[in-house]
Protein backbone atom coordinates (compact mmCIF):
# COMPACT_ATOMS: atom_id res chain seq x y z
CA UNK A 1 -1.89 -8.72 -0.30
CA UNK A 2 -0.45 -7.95 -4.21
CA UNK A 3 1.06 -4.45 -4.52
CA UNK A 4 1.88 -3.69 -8.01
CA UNK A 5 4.13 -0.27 -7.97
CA UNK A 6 5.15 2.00 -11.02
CA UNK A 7 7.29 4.85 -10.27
CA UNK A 8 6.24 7.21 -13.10
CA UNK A 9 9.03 10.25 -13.11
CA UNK A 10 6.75 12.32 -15.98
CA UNK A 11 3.87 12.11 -13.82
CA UNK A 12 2.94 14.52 -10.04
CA UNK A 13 5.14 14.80 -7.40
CA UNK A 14 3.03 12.47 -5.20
CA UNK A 15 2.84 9.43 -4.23
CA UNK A 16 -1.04 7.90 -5.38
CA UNK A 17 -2.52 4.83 -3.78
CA UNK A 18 -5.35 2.98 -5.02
CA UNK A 19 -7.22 -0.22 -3.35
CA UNK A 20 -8.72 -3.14 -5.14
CA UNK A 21 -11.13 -5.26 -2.38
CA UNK A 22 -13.47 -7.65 -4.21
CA UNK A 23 -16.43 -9.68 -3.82
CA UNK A 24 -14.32 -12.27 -2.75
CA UNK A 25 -13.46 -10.61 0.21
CA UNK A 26 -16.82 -11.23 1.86
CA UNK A 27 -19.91 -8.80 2.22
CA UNK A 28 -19.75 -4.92 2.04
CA UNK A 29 -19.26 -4.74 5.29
CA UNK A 30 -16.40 -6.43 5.18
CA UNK A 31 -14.89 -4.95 2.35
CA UNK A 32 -15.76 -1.15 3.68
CA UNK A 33 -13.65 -2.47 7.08
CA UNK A 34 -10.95 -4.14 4.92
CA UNK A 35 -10.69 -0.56 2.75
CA UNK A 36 -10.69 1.56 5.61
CA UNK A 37 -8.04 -0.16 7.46
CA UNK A 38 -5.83 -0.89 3.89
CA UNK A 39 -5.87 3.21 3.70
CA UNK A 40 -4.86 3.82 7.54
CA UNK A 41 -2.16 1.04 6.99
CA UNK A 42 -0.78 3.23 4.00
CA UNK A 43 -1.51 6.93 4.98
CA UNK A 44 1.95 7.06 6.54
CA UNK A 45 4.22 5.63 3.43
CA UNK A 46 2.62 8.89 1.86
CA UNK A 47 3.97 11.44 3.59
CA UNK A 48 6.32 13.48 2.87
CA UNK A 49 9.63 13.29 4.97
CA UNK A 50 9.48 14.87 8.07
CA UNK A 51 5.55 15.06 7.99
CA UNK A 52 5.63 12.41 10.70
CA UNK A 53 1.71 11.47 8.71
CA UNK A 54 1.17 8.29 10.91
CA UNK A 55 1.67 6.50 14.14
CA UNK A 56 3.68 4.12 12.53
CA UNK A 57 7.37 6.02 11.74
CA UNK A 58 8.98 3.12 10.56
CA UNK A 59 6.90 2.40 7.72
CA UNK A 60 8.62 2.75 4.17
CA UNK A 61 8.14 5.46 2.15
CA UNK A 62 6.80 5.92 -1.27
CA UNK A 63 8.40 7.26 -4.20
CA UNK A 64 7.60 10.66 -5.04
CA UNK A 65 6.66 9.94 -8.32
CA UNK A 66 4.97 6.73 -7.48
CA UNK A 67 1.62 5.00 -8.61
CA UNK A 68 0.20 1.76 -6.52
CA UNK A 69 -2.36 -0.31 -6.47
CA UNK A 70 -3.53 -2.86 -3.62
CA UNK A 71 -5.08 -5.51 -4.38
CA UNK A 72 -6.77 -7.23 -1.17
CA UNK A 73 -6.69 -10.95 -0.97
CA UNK A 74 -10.04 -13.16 0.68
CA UNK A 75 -7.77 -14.17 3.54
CA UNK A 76 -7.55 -10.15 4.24
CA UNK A 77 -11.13 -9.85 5.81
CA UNK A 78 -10.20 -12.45 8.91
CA UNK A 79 -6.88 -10.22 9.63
CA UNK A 80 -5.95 -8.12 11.96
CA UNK A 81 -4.74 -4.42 11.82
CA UNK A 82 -1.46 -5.64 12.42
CA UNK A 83 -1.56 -8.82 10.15
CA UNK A 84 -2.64 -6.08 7.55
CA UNK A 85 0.09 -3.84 8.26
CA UNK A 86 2.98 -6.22 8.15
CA UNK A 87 1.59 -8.00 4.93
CA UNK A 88 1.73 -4.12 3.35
CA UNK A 89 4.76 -2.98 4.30
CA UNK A 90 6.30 -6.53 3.40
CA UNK A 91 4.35 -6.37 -0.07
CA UNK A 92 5.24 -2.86 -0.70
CA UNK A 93 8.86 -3.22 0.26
CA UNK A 94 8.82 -6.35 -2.09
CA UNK A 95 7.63 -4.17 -4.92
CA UNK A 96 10.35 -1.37 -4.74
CA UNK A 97 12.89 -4.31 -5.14
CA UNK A 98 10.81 -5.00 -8.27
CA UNK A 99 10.86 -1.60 -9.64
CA UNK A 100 14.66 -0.95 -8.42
CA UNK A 101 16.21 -4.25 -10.30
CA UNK A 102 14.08 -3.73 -13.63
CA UNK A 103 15.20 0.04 -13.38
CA UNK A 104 19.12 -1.09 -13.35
CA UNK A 105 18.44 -3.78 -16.04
């Protein structure tokens, strides 16, 4: 999985996700699943606080003001939901320490 993250304070309050699953995935099928799961994996990081918006309560939240984009990997149509979900958070997580060290620079 490849997050890339800007946090964009001139642009809306939320949080906006968008999902990049190629050919290289595999078929449509597989690609449709890969989506659909990739957008139940983040639907709780865009919640507000104290929305509870998932099952999963310990997953990070977004930025308010922030603007993603996941890029699915081949290796993503074999996974499972919870391969999925730790690779996102992980990615996700890895891209706010991104955003927070170039925003200090």
């Amino acid at each position: 999985m490849v997050v890339h993250l800007l946090v964009d304070n001139e642009a809306g309050a939320s949080p906006l996700v968008g999902f990049v699953v190629s050919k290289a995935v595999g078929n449509a099928v597989q690609r449709n699943r890969v989506k659909r799961r990739l957008r139940e994996v983040v639907r709780p990081m865009l919640a507000a606080p104290g929305e509870g918006g998932g099952v999963d309560t310990d997953a990070p939240a977004l930025p308010a003001h922030a603007r993603a984009v996941v890029r699915a990997l081949p290796v993503a149509s074999t996974a499972t939901y919870a391969e999925l979900s730790r690779d996102v958070a992980s990615a996700f997580a890895k891209a706010a320490a991104r955003v927070a060290s170039a925003s200090t620079s």
